[in-house]
N, C-alpha and C. Protein backbone atom coordinates (compact mmCIF):
# COMPACT_ATOMS: atom_id res chain seq x y z
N UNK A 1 58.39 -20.57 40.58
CA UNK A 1 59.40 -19.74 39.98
C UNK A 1 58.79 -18.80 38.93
N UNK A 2 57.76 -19.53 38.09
CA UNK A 2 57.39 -18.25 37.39
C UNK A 2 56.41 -17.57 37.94
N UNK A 3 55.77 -17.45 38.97
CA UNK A 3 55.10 -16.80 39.81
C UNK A 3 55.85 -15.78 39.66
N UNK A 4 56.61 -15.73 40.42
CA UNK A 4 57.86 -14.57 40.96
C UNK A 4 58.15 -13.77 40.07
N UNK A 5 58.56 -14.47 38.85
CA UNK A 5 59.04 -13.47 37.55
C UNK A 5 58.02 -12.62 36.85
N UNK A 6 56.63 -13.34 37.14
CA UNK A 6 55.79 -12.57 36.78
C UNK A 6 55.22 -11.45 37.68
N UNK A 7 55.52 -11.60 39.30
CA UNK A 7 55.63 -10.62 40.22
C UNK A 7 56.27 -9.31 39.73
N UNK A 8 57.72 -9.83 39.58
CA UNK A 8 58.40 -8.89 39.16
C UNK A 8 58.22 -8.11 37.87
N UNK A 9 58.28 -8.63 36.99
CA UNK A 9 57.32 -8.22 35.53
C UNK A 9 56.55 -7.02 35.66
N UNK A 10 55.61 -6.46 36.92
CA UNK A 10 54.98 -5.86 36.85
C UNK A 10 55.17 -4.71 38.07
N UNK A 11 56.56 -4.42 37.45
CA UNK A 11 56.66 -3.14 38.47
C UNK A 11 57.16 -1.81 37.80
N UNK A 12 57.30 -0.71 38.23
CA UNK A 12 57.55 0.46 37.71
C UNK A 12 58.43 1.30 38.24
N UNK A 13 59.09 1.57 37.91
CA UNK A 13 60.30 2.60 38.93
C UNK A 13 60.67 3.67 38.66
N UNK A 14 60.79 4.51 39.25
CA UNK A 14 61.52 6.09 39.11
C UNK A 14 62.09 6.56 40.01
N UNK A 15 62.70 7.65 39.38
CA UNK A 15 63.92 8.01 40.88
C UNK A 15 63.22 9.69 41.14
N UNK A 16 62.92 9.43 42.90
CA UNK A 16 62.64 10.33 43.23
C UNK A 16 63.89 11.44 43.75
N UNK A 17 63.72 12.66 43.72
CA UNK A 17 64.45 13.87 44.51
C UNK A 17 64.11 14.27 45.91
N UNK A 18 64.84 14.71 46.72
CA UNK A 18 64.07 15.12 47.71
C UNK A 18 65.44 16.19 47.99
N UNK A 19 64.51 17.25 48.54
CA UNK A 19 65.87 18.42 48.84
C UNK A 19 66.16 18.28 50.01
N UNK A 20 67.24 18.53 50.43
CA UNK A 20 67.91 18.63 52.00
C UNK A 20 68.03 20.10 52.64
N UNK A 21 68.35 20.68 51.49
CA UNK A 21 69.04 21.97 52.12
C UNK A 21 68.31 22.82 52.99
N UNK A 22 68.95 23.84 53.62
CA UNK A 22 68.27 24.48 54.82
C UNK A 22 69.77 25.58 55.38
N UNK A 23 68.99 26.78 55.59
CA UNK A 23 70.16 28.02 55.92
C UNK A 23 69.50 28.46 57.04
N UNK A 24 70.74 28.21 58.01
CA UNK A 24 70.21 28.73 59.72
C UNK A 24 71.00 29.77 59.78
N UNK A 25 70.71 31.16 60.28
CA UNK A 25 70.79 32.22 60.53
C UNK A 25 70.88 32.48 62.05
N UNK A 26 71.55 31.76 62.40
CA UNK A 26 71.49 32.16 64.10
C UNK A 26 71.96 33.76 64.19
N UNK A 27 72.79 34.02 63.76
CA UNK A 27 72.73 35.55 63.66
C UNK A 27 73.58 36.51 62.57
N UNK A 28 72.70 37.36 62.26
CA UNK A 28 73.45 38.47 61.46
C UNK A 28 72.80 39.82 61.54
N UNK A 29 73.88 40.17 62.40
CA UNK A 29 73.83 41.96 62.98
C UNK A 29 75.67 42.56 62.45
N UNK A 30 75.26 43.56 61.60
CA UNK A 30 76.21 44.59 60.94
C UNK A 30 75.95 46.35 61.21
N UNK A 31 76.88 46.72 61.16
CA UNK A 31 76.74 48.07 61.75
C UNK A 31 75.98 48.69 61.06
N UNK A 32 76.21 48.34 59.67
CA UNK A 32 75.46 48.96 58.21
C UNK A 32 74.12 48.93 58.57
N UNK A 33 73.50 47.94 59.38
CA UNK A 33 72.07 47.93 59.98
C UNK A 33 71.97 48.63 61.69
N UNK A 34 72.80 49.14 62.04
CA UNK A 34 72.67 48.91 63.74
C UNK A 34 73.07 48.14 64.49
N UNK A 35 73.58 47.81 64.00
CA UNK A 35 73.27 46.29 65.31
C UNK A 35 72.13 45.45 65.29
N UNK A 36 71.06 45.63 64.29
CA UNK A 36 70.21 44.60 64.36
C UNK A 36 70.55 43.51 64.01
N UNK A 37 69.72 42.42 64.57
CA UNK A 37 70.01 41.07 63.79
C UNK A 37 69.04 41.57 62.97
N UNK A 38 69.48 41.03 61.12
CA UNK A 38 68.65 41.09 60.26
C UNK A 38 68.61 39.74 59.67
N UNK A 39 67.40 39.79 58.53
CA UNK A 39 67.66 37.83 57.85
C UNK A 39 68.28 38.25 56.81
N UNK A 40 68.77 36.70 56.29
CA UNK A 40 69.24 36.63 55.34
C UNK A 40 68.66 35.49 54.84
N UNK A 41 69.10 35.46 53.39
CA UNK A 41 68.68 34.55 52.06
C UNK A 41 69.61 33.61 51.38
N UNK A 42 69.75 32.86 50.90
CA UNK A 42 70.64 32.71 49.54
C UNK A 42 69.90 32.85 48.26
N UNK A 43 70.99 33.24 47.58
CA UNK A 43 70.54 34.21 46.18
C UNK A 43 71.01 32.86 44.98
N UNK A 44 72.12 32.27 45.22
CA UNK A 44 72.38 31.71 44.18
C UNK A 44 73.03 30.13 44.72
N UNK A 45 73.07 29.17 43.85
CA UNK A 45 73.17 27.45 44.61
C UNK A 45 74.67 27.37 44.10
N UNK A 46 75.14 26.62 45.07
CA UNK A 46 76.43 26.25 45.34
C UNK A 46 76.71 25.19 44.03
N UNK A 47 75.74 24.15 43.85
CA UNK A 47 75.67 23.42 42.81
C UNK A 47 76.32 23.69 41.49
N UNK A 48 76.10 24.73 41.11
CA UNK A 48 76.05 25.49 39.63
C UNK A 48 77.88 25.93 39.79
N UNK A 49 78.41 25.53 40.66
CA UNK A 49 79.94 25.81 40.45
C UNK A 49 80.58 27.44 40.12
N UNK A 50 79.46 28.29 40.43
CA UNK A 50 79.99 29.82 40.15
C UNK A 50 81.41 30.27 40.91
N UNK A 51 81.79 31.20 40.47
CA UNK A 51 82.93 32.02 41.02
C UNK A 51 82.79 32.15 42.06
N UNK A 52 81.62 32.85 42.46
CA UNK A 52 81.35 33.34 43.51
C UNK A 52 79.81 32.87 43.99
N UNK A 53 79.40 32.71 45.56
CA UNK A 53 78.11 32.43 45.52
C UNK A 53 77.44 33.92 46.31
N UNK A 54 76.24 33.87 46.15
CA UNK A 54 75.73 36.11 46.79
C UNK A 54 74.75 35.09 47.62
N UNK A 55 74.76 36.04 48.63
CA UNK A 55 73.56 35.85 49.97
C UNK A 55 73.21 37.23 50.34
N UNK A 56 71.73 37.62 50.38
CA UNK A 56 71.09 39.13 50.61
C UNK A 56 70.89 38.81 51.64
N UNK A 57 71.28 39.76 52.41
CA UNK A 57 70.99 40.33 54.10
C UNK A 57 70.46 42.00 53.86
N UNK A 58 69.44 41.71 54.68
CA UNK A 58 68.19 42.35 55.09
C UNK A 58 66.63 42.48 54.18
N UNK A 59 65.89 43.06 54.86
CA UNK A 59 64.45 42.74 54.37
C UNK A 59 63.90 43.65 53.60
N UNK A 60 64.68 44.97 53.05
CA UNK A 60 64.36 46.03 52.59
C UNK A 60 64.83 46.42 51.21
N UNK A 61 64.63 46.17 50.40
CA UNK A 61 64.71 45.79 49.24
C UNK A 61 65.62 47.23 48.87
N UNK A 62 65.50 47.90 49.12
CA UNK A 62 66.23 49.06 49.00
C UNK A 62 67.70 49.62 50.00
N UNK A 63 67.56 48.92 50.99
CA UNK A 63 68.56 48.71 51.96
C UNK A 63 68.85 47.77 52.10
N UNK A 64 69.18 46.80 51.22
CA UNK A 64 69.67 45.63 51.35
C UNK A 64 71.35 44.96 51.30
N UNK A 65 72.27 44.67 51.41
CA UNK A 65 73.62 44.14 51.46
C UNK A 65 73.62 42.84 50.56
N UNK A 66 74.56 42.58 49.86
CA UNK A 66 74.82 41.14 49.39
C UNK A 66 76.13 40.51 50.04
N UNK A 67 76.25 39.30 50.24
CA UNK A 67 77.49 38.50 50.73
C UNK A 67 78.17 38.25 49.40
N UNK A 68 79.18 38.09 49.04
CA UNK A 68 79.39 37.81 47.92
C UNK A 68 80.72 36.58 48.45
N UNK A 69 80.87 35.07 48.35
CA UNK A 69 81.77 34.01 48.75
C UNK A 69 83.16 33.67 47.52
N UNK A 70 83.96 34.15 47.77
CA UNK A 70 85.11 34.48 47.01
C UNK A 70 86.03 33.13 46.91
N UNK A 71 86.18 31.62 46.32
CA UNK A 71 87.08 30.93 46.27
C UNK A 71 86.97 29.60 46.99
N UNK A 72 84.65 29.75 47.27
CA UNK A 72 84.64 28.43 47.83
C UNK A 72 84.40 27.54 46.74
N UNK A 73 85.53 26.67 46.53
CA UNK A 73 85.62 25.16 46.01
C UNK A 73 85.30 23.73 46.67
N UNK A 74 85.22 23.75 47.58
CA UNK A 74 84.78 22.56 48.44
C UNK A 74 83.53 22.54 49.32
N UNK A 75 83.01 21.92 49.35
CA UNK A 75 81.80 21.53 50.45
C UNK A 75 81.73 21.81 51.94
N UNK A 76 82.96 22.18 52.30
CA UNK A 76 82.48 22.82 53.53
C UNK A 76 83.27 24.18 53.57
N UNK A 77 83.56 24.91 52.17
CA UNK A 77 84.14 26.10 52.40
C UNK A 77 85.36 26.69 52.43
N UNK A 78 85.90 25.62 53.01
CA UNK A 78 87.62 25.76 53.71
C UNK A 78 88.28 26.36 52.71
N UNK A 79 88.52 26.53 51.67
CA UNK A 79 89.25 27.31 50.63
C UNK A 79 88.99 28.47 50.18
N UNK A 80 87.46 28.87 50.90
CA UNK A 80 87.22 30.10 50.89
C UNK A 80 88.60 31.61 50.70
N UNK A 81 88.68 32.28 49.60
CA UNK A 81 89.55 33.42 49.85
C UNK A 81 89.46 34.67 50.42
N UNK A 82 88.00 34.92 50.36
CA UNK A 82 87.48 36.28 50.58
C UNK A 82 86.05 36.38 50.48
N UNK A 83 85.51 37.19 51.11
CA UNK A 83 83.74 37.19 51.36
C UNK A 83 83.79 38.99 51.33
N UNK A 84 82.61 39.04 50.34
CA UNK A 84 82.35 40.78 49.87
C UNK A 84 81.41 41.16 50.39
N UNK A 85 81.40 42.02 50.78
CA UNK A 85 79.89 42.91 51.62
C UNK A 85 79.61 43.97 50.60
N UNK A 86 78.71 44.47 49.86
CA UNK A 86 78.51 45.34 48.84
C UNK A 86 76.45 45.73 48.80
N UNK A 87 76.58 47.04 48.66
CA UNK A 87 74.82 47.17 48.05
C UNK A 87 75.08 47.08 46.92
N UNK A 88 73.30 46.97 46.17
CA UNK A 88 73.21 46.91 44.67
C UNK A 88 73.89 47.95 44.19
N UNK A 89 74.45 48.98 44.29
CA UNK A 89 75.21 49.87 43.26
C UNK A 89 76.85 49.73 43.59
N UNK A 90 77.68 49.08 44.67
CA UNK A 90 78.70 49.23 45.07
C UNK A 90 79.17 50.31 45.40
N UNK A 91 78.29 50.93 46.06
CA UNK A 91 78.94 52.75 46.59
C UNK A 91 79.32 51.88 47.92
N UNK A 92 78.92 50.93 48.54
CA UNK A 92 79.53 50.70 50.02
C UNK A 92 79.72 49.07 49.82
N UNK A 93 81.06 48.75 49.86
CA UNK A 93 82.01 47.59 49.84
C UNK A 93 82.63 47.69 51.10
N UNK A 94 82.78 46.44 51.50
CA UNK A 94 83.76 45.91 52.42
C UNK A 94 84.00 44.49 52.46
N UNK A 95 85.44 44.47 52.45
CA UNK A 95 85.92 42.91 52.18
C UNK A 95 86.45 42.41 52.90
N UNK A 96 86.07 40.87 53.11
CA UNK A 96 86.83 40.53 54.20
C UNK A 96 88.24 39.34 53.57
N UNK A 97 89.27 39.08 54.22
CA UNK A 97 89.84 38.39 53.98
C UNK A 97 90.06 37.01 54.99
N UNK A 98 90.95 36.12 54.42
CA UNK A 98 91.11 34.92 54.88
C UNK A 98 91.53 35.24 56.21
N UNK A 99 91.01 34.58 57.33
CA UNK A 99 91.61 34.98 58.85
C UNK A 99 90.74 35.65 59.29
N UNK A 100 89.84 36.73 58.70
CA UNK A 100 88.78 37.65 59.32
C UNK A 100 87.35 37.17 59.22
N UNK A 101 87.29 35.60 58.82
CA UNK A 101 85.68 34.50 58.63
C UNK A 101 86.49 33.54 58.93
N UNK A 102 85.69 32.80 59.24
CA UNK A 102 86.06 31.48 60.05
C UNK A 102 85.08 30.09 58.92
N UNK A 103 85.53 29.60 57.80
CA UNK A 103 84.36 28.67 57.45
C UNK A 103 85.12 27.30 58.44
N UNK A 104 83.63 26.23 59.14
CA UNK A 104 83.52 24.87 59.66
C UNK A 104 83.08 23.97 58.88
N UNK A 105 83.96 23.14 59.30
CA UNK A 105 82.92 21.55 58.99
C UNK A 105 81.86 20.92 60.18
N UNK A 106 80.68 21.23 59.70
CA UNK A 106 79.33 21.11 60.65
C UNK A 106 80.16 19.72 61.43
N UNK A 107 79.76 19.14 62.70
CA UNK A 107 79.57 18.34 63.84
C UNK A 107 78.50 17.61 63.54
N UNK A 108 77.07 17.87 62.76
CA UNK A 108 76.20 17.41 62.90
C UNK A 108 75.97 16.43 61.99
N UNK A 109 75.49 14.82 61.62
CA UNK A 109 75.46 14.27 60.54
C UNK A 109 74.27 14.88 59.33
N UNK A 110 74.08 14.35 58.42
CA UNK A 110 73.02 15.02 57.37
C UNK A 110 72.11 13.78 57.60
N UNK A 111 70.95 14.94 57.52
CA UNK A 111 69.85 13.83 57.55
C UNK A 111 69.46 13.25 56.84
N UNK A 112 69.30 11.96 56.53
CA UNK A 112 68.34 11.03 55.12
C UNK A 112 67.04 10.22 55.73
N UNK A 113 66.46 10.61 54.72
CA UNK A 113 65.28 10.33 54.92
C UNK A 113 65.00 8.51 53.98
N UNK A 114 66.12 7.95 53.07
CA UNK A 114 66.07 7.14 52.28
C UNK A 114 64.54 6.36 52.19
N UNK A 115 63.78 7.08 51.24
CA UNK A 115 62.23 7.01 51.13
C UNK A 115 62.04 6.04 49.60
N UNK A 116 63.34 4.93 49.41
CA UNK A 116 63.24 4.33 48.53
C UNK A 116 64.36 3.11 48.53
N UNK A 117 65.51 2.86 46.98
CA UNK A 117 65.98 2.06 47.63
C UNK A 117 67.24 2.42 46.36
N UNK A 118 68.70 2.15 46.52
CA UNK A 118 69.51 2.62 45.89
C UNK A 118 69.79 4.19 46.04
N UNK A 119 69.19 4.61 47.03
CA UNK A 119 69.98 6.59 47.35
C UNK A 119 70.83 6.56 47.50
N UNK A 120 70.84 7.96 47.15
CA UNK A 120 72.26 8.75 47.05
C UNK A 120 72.11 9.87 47.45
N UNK A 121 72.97 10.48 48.36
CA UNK A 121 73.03 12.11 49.32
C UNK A 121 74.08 12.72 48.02
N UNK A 122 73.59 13.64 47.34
CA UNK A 122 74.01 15.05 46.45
C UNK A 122 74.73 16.09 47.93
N UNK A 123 75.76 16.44 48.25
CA UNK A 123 75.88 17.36 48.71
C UNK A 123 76.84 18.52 48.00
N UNK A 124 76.47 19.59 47.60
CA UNK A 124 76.45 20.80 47.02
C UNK A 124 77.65 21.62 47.98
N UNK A 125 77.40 21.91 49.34
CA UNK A 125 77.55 22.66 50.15
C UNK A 125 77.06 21.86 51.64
N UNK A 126 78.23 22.38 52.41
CA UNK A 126 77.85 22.14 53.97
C UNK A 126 78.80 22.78 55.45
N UNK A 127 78.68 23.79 55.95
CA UNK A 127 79.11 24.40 56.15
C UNK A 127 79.39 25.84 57.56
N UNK A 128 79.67 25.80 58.05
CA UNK A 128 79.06 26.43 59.07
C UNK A 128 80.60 28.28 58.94
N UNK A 129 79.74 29.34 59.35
CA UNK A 129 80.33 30.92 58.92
C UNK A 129 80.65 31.27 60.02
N UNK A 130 81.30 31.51 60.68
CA UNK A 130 81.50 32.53 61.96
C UNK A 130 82.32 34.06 61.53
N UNK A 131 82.27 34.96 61.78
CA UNK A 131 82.97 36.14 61.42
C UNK A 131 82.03 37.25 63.03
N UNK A 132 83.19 37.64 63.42
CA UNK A 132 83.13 38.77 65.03
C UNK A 132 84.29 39.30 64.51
N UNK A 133 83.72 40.61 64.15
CA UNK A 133 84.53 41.60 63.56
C UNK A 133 84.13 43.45 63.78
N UNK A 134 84.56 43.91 64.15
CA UNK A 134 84.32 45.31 64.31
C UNK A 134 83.23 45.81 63.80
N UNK A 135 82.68 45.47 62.29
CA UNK A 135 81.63 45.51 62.08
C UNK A 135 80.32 44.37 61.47
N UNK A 136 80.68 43.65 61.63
CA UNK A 136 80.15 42.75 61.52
C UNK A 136 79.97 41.16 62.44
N UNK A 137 78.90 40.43 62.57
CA UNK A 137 78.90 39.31 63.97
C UNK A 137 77.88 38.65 62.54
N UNK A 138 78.60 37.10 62.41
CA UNK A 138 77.50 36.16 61.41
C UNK A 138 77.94 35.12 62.30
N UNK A 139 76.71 34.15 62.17
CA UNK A 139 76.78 32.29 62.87
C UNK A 139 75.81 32.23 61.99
N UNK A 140 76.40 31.40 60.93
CA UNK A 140 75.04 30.52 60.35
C UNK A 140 75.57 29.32 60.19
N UNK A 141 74.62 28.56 59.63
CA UNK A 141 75.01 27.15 59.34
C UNK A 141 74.25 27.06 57.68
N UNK A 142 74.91 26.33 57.07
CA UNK A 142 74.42 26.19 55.66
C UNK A 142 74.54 24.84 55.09
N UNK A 143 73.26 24.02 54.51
CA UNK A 143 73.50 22.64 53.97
C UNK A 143 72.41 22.73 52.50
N UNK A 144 73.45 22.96 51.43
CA UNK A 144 72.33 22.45 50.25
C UNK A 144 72.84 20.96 49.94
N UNK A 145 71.63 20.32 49.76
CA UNK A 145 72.23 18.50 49.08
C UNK A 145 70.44 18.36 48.60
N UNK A 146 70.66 17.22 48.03
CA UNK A 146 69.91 16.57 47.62
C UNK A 146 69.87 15.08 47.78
N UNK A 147 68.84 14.47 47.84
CA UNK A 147 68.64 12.90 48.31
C UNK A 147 67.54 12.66 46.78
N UNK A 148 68.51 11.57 46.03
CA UNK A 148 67.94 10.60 45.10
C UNK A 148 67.70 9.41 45.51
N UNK A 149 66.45 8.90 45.32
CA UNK A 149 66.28 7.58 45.27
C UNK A 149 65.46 6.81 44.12
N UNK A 150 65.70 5.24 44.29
CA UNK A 150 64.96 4.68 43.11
C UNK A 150 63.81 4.16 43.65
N UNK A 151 62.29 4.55 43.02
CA UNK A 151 61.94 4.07 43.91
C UNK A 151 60.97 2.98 42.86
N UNK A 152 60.25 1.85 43.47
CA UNK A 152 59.66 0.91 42.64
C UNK A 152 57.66 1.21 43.10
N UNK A 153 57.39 0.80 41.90
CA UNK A 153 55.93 0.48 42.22
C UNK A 153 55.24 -0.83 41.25
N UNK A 154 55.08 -1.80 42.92
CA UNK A 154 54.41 -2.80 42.44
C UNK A 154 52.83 -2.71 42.09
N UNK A 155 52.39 -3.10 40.61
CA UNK A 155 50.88 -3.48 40.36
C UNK A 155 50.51 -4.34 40.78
């Protein structure tokens, strides 16, 4: 018995992070570009509880678009009110409203990697965009979370 306690005695623990998140872009082509599919980014984390969250579409720093997410409160979106299309100066806006984006609740489970013992899945955001609209065609899928664990180290 005191073997054991002294086993235990000599361990160390901390809680590791591990990020989850990941933004699939299956497609985003807008007229404002052609019709190209262009990429996109996220600009700012769902985490931080802002008004609004911005996503930059395209690669040209000077021709670039922001998404701007108008009224998402929940994790997969659904309360979404409105999504802004705008360049850095707002000479070209376009807004979309509720009915003209489609936010989902992904099908797919989240992956854990539980690389310790006592985790916990952080999910931020999870979410999937559809919008086919006259000028605009988006499918992405979006998951920020985070995976905590505790983890031990025996001497």
């Amino acid at each position: 018995m005191a073997l054991a306690f002294l086993w235990i005695g000599c361990t160390d623990s901390y809680n590791h992070t591990e990020n989850l998140s990941f933004f699939n872009t299956e497609k985003t082509s807008l007229a404002y570009f052609g019709w190209k599919n262009v990429p996109a980014k996220r600009i700012t984390s769902f985490s931080q509880n802002s008004e609004f969250e911005t996503f930059k579409i395209g690669s040209d720093e000077s021709d670039s678009l922001f998404l701007d997410i108008y009224g998402c409160s929940d994790i997969h979106c659904l309360s979404a009110t409105s999504i802004v299309f705008h360049d850095s100066s707002f000479k070209y806006i376009l807004s979309l409203k509720k009915g003209e984006f489609l936010f989902s609740e992904p099908s797919e489970k989240i992956y854990t990697e539980e690389f310790g013992y006592d985790c916990q899945i952080k999910v931020a955001a999870y979410w999937n965009l559809k919008i086919d609209t006259e000028y605009i065609k988006i499918d992405w899928q979006m998951l920020e979370a985070e995976e905590l664990c505790e983890v031990y180290l025996y001497k």
